[in-house]
Protein backbone atom coordinates (compact mmCIF):
# COMPACT_ATOMS: atom_id res chain seq x y z
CA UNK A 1 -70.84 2.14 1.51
CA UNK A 2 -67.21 1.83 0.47
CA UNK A 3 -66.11 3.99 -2.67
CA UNK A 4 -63.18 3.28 -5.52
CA UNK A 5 -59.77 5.41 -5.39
CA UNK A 6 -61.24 7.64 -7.46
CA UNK A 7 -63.52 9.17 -4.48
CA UNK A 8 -60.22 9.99 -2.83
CA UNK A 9 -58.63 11.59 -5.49
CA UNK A 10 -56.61 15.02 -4.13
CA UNK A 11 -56.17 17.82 -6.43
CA UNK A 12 -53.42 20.61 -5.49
CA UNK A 13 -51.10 22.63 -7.55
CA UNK A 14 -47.13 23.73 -6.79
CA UNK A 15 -45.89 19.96 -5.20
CA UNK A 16 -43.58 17.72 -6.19
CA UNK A 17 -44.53 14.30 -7.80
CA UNK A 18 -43.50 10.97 -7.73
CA UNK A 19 -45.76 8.49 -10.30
CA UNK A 20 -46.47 5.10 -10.49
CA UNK A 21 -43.59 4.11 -12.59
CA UNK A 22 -45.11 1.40 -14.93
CA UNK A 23 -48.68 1.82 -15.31
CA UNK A 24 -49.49 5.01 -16.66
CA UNK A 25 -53.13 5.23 -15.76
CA UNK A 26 -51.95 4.56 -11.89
CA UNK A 27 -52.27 8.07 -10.19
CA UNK A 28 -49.31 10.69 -9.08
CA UNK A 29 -48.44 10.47 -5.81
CA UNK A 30 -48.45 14.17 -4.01
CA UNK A 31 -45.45 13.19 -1.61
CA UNK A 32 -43.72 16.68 -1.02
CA UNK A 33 -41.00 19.01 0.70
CA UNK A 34 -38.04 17.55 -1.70
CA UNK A 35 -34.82 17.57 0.80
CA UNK A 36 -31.50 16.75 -0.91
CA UNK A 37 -28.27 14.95 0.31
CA UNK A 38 -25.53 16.19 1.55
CA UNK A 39 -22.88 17.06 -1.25
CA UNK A 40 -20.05 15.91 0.41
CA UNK A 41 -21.61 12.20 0.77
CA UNK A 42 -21.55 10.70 -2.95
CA UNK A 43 -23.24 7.38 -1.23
CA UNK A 44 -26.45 9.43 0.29
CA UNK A 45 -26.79 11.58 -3.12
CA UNK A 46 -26.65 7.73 -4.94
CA UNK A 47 -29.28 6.84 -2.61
CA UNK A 48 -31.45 10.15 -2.90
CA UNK A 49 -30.63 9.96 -7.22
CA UNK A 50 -31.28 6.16 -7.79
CA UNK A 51 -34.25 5.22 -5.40
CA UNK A 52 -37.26 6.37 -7.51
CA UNK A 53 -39.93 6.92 -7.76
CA UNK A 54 -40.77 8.13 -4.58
CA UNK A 55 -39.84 12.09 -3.59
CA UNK A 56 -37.80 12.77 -0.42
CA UNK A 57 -40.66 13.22 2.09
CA UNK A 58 -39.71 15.08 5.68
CA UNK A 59 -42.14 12.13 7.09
CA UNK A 60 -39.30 10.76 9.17
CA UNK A 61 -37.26 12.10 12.53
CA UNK A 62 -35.54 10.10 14.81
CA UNK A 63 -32.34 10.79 17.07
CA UNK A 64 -32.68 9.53 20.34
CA UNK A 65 -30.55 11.08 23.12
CA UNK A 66 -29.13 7.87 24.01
CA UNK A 67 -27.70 7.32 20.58
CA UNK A 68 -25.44 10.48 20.94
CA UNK A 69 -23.81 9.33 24.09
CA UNK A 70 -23.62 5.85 22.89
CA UNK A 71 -21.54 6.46 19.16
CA UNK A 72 -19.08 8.83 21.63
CA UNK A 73 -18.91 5.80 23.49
CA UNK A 74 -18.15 3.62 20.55
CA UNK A 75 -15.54 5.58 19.09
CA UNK A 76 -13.58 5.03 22.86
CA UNK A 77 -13.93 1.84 22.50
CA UNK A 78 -13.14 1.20 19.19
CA UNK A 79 -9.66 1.81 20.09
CA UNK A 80 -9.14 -1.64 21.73
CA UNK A 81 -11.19 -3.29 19.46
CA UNK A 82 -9.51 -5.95 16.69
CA UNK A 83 -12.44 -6.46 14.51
CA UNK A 84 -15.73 -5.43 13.81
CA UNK A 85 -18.83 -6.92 12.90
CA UNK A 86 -21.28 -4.67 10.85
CA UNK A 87 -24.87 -5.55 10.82
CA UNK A 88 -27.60 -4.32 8.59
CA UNK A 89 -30.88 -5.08 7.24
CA UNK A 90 -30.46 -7.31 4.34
CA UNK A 91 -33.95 -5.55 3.01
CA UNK A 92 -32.05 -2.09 2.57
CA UNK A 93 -28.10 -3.02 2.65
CA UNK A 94 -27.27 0.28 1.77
CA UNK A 95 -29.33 2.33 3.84
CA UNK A 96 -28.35 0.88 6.80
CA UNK A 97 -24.77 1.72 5.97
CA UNK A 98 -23.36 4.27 8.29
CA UNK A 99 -21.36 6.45 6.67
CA UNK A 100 -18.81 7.20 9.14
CA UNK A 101 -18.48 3.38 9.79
CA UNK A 102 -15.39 2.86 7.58
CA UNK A 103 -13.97 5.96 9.19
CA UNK A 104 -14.12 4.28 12.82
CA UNK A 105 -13.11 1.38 11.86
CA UNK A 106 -9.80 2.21 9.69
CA UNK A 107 -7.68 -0.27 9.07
CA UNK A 108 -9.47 -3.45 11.11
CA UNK A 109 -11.03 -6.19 9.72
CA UNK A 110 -14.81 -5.62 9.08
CA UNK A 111 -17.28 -8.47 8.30
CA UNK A 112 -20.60 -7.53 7.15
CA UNK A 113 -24.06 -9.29 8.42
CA UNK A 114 -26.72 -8.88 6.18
CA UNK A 115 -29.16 -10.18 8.70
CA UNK A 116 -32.85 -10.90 8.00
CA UNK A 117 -32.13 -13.48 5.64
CA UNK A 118 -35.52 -14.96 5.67
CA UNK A 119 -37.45 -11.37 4.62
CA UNK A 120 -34.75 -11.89 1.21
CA UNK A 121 -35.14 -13.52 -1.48
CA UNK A 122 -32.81 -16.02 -2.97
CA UNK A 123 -32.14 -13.75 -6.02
CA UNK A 124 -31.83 -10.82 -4.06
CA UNK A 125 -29.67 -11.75 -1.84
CA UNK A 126 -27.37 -13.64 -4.48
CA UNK A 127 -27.01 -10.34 -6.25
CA UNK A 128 -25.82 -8.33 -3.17
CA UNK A 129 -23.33 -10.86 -2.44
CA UNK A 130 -21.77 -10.31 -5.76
CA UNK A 131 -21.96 -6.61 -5.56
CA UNK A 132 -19.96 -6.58 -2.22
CA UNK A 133 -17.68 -9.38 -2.91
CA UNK A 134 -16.60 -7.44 -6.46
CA UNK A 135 -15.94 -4.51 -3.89
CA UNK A 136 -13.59 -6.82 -1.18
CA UNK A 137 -16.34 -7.12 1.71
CA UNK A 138 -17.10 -10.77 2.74
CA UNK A 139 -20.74 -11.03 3.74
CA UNK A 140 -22.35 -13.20 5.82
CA UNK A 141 -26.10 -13.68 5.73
CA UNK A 142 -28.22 -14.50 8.72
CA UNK A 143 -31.54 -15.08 10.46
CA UNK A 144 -30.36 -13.96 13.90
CA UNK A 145 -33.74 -14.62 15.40
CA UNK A 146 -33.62 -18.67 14.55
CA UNK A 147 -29.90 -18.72 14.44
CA UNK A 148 -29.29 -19.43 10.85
CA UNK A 149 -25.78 -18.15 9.51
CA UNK A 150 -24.46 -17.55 12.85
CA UNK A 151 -21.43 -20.21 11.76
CA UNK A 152 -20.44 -18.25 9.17
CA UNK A 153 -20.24 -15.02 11.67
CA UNK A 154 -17.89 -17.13 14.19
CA UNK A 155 -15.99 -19.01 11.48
CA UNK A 156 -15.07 -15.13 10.29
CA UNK A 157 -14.28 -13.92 13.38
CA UNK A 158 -11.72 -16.81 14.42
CA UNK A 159 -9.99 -16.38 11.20
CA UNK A 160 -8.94 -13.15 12.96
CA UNK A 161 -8.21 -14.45 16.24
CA UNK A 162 -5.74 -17.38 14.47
CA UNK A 163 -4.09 -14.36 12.50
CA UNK A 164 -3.77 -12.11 15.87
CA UNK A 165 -2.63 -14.68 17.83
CA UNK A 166 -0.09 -15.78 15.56
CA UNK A 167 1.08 -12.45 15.49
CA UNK A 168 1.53 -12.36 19.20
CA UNK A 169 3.38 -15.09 19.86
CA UNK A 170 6.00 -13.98 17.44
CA UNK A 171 6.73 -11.43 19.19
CA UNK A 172 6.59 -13.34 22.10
CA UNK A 173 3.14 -12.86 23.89
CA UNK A 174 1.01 -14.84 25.05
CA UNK A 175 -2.48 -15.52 22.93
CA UNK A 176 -5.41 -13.64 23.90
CA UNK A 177 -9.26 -13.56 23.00
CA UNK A 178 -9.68 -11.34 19.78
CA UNK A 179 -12.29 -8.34 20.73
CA UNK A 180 -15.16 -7.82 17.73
CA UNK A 181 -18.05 -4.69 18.18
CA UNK A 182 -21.19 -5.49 16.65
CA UNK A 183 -22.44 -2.08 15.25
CA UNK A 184 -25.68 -1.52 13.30
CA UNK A 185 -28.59 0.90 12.81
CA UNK A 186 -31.09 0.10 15.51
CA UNK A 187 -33.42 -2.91 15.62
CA UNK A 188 -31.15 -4.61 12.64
CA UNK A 189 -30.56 -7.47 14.73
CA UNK A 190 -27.50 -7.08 16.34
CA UNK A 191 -28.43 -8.31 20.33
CA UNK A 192 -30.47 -11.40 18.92
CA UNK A 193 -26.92 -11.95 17.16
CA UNK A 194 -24.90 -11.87 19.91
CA UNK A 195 -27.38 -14.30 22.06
CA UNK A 196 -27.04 -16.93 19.34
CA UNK A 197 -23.44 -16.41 19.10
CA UNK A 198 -23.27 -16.78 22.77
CA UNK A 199 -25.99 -19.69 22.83
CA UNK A 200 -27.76 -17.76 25.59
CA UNK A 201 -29.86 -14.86 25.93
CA UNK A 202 -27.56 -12.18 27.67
CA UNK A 203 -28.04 -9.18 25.16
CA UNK A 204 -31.58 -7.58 25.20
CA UNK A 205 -33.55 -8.06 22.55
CA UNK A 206 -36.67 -7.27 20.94
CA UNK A 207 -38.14 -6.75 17.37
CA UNK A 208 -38.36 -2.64 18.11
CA UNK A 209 -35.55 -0.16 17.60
CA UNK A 210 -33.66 1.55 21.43
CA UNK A 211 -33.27 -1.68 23.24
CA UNK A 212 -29.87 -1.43 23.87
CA UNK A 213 -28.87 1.26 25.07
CA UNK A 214 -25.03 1.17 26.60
CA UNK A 215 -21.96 -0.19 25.61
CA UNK A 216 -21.64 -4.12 27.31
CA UNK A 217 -18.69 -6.85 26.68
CA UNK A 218 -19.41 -10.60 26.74
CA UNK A 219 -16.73 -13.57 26.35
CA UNK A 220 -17.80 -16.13 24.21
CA UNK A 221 -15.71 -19.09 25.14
CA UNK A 222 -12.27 -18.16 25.29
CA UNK A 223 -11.62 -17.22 21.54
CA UNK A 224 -13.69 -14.15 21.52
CA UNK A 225 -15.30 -11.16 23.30
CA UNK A 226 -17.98 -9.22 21.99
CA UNK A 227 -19.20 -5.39 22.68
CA UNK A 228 -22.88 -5.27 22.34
CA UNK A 229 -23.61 -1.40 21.39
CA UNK A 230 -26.99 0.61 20.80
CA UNK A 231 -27.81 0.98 17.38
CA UNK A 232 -26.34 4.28 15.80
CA UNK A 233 -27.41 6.11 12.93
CA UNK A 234 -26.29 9.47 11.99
CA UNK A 235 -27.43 12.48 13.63
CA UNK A 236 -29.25 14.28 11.05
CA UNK A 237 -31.44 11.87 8.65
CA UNK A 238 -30.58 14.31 5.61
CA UNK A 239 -31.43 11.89 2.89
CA UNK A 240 -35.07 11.40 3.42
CA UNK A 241 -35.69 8.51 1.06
CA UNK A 242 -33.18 6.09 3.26
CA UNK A 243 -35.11 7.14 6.44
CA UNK A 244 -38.15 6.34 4.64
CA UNK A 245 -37.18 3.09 3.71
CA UNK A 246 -35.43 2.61 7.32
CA UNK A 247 -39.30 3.11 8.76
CA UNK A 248 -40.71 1.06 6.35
CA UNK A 249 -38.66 -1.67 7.60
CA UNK A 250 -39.31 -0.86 11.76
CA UNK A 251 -35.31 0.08 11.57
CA UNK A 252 -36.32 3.43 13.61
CA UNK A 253 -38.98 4.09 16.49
CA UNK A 254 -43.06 4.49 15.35
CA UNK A 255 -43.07 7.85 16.87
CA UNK A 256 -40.66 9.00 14.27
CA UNK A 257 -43.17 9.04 11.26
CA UNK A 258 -46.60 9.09 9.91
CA UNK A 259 -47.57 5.59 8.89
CA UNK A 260 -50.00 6.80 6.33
CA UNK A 261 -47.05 8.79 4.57
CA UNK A 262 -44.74 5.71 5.04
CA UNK A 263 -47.34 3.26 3.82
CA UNK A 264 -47.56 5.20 0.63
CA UNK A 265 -44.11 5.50 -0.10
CA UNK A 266 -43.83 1.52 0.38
CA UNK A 267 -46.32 0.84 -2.59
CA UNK A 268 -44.58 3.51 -4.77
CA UNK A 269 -41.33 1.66 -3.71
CA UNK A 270 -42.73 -1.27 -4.48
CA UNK A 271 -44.35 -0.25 -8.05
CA UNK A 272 -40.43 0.95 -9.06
CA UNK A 273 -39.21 -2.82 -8.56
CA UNK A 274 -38.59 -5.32 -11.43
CA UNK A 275 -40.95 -7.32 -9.48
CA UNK A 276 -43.69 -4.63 -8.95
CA UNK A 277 -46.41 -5.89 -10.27
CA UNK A 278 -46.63 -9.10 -8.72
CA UNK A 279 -46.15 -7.49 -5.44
CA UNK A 280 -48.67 -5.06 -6.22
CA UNK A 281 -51.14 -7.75 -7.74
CA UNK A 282 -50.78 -8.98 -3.99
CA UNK A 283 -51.58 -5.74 -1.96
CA UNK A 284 -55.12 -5.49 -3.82
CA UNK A 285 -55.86 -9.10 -3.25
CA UNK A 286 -55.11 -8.44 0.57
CA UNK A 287 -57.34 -5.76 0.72
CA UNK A 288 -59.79 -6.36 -2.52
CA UNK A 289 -59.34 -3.05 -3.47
CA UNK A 290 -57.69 -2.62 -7.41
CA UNK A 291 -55.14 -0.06 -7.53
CA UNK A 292 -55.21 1.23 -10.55
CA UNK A 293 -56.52 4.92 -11.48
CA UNK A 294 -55.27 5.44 -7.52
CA UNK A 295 -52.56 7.74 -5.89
CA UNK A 296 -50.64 5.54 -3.76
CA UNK A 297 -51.93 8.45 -0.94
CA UNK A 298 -55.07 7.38 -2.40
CA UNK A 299 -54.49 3.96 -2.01
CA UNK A 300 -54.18 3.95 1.75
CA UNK A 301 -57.43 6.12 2.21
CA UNK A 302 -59.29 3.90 0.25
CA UNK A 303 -58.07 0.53 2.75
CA UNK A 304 -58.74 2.97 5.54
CA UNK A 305 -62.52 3.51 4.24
CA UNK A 306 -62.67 -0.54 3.71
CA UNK A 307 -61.22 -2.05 6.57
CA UNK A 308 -60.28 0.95 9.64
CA UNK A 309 -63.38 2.87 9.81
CA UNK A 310 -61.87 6.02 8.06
CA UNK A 311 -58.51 5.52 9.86
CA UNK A 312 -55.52 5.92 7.55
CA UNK A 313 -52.77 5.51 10.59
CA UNK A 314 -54.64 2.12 11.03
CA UNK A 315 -54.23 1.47 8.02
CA UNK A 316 -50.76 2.79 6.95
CA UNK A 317 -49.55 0.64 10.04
CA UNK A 318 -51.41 -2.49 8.54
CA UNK A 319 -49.83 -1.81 5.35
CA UNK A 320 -46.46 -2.09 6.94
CA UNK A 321 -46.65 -4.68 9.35
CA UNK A 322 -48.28 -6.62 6.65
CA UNK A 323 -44.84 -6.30 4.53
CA UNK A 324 -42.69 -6.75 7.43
CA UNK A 325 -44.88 -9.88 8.05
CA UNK A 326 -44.06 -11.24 4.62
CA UNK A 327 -47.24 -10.99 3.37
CA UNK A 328 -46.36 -9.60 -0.06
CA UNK A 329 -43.33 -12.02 -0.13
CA UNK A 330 -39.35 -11.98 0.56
CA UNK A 331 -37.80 -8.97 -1.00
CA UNK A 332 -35.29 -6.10 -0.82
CA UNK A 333 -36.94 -2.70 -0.74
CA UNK A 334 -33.74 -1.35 -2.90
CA UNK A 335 -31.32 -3.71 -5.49
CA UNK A 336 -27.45 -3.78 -6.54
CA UNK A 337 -28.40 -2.35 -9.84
CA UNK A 338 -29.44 0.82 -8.27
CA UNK A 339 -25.59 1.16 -6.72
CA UNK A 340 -23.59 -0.57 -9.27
CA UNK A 341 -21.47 2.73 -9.81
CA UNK A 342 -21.21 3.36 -6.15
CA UNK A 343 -17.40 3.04 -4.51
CA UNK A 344 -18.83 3.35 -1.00
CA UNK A 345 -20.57 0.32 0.49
């Protein structure tokens, strides 16, 4: 017989919080093991201050050896490089920012792909194109997978090439293809990019994070070459509230987290958005189970005891694919707003 939240409901003392932000008869979450950012990264402390209300979890750890070898790699390479195109997850713009990006990159021109245009909605992703354009970043959005915005990517990068070239052959040399990187956390969508800008499928790709995994150049006509690299992300996920939201989002490998923990940060991230309760009024008609008077940990138990047989990894990975699947509608998992103060993008 299947039970209400309230059978699930977990009593212990000396842990952090994090509530249901709007409804106060919506249970406290018992996410624990607070873990704060770095000092000397004002972004990550933005992200670990602003992003409420869930608690920095340790629920996520990821750093495949590959990567290491790969951003050493990079950094060569960069060298010869004339552009580069940055790729995140237009879901979580900001934490799929690598912070040692602008570093790299120096003085070169940087375009910035918010890919996954179809997961964002039209408000969303109006608003983060007026927070980076008020900060000097042009933005171009895409759906790498079907293709859409990929113009916008090449129109970008042979604004450079016209600007290099012209450069060159005042100082008498002779006009060359410009070189772009396409760098990114992994699984943001930078190989199905790079097919699309190529027209063919030469980059592997798949919708899971460690596909690629070395450095490879392509020509694309004879305007432009591209260096497909792994994704990179830095070495020690300190902030634990961006790797959350990088999981919830299948931006880092399964093995990496608990789903159950992950599931139940998602519906306390989705309870602290403007839009919460519509999203949330559309997670209990999914599973026909009301949420409130539940934890969020709750929450997942209770769809575990309804539909996974007692299983709450079942059902934590339900949750997610679910929202990945655009089940509870197009939207960004964190907003402008929450950055507006920020210098760092």
């Amino acid at each position: 017989m299947y039970n209400t939240c309230h059978t699930f409901r977990i009593h212990q003392s000396g842990r952090n919080v994090a509530t249901w932000a709007k409804r106060p008869n919506r249970g406290k979450s018992l996410l624990q093991r607070t873990v704060r950012a770095p000092e000397d990264d004002p972004l990550l402390k933005e992200i670990e201050q602003k992003i409420n209300p869930v608690e920095a979890v340790r629920m996520v750890q990821w750093y495949p050896g590959h990567i290491a070898k790969a951003e050493q790699e990079l950094k060569e390479q960069l060298r010869a490089v004339d552009m580069v195109l940055e790729v995140r997850d237009g879901r979580i713009p900001m934490s799929t920012r690598h912070p040692s990006i602008p570093k790299w990159v120096g003085s070169k021109p940087r375009v910035m792909i918010l890919n996954r245009r179809d997961m964002v909605s039209d408000d969303d992703a109006k608003a983060w194109s007026a927070f980076f354009k008020e900060r000097g970043h042009s933005v171009s959005w895409t759906n790498a997978n079907k293709g859409d915005g990929v113009a916008s990517v090449v129109k970008h990068a042979l604004q450079v090439s016209e600007k290099m070239n012209a450069k060159r052959t005042s100082r008498g040399l002779r006009p060359r293809p410009v070189r772009a990187v396409v760098v990114g956390f992994p699984n943001v969508g930078k190989s199905a990019l790079i097919n699309r800008l190529l027209g063919r499928r030469m980059a592997d790709s798949a919708p899971r994070p460690g596909v690629t995994r070395s450095l490879r150049w392509m020509r694309i006509g004879g305007e432009l070459d591209l260096l497909d690299a792994p994704g990179i992300i830095p070495m020690s996920l300190k902030n634990q509230n961006a790797a959350q939201k990088l999981a919830m989002c299948n931006d880092i490998g399964e093995a990496s987290y608990v789903a159950s923990m992950v599931a139940a940060a998602l519906l306390a991230t989705f309870d602290s958005l403007p839009d919460g309760d519509r999203i949330l009024n559309k997670v209990e008609k999914r599973y026909g189970i009301p949420i409130d008077g539940c934890t969020v940990e709750d929450y997942v138990l209770a769809v575990a005891e309804k539909h996974f047989n007692d299983e709450p990894e079942r059902a934590g990975q339900r949750l997610l694919r679910d929202f990945r699947s655009l089940e509870f509608g197009r939207l960004c998992l964190e907003l402008p707003e929450d950055f507006e103060k920020s210098k760092h993008c």
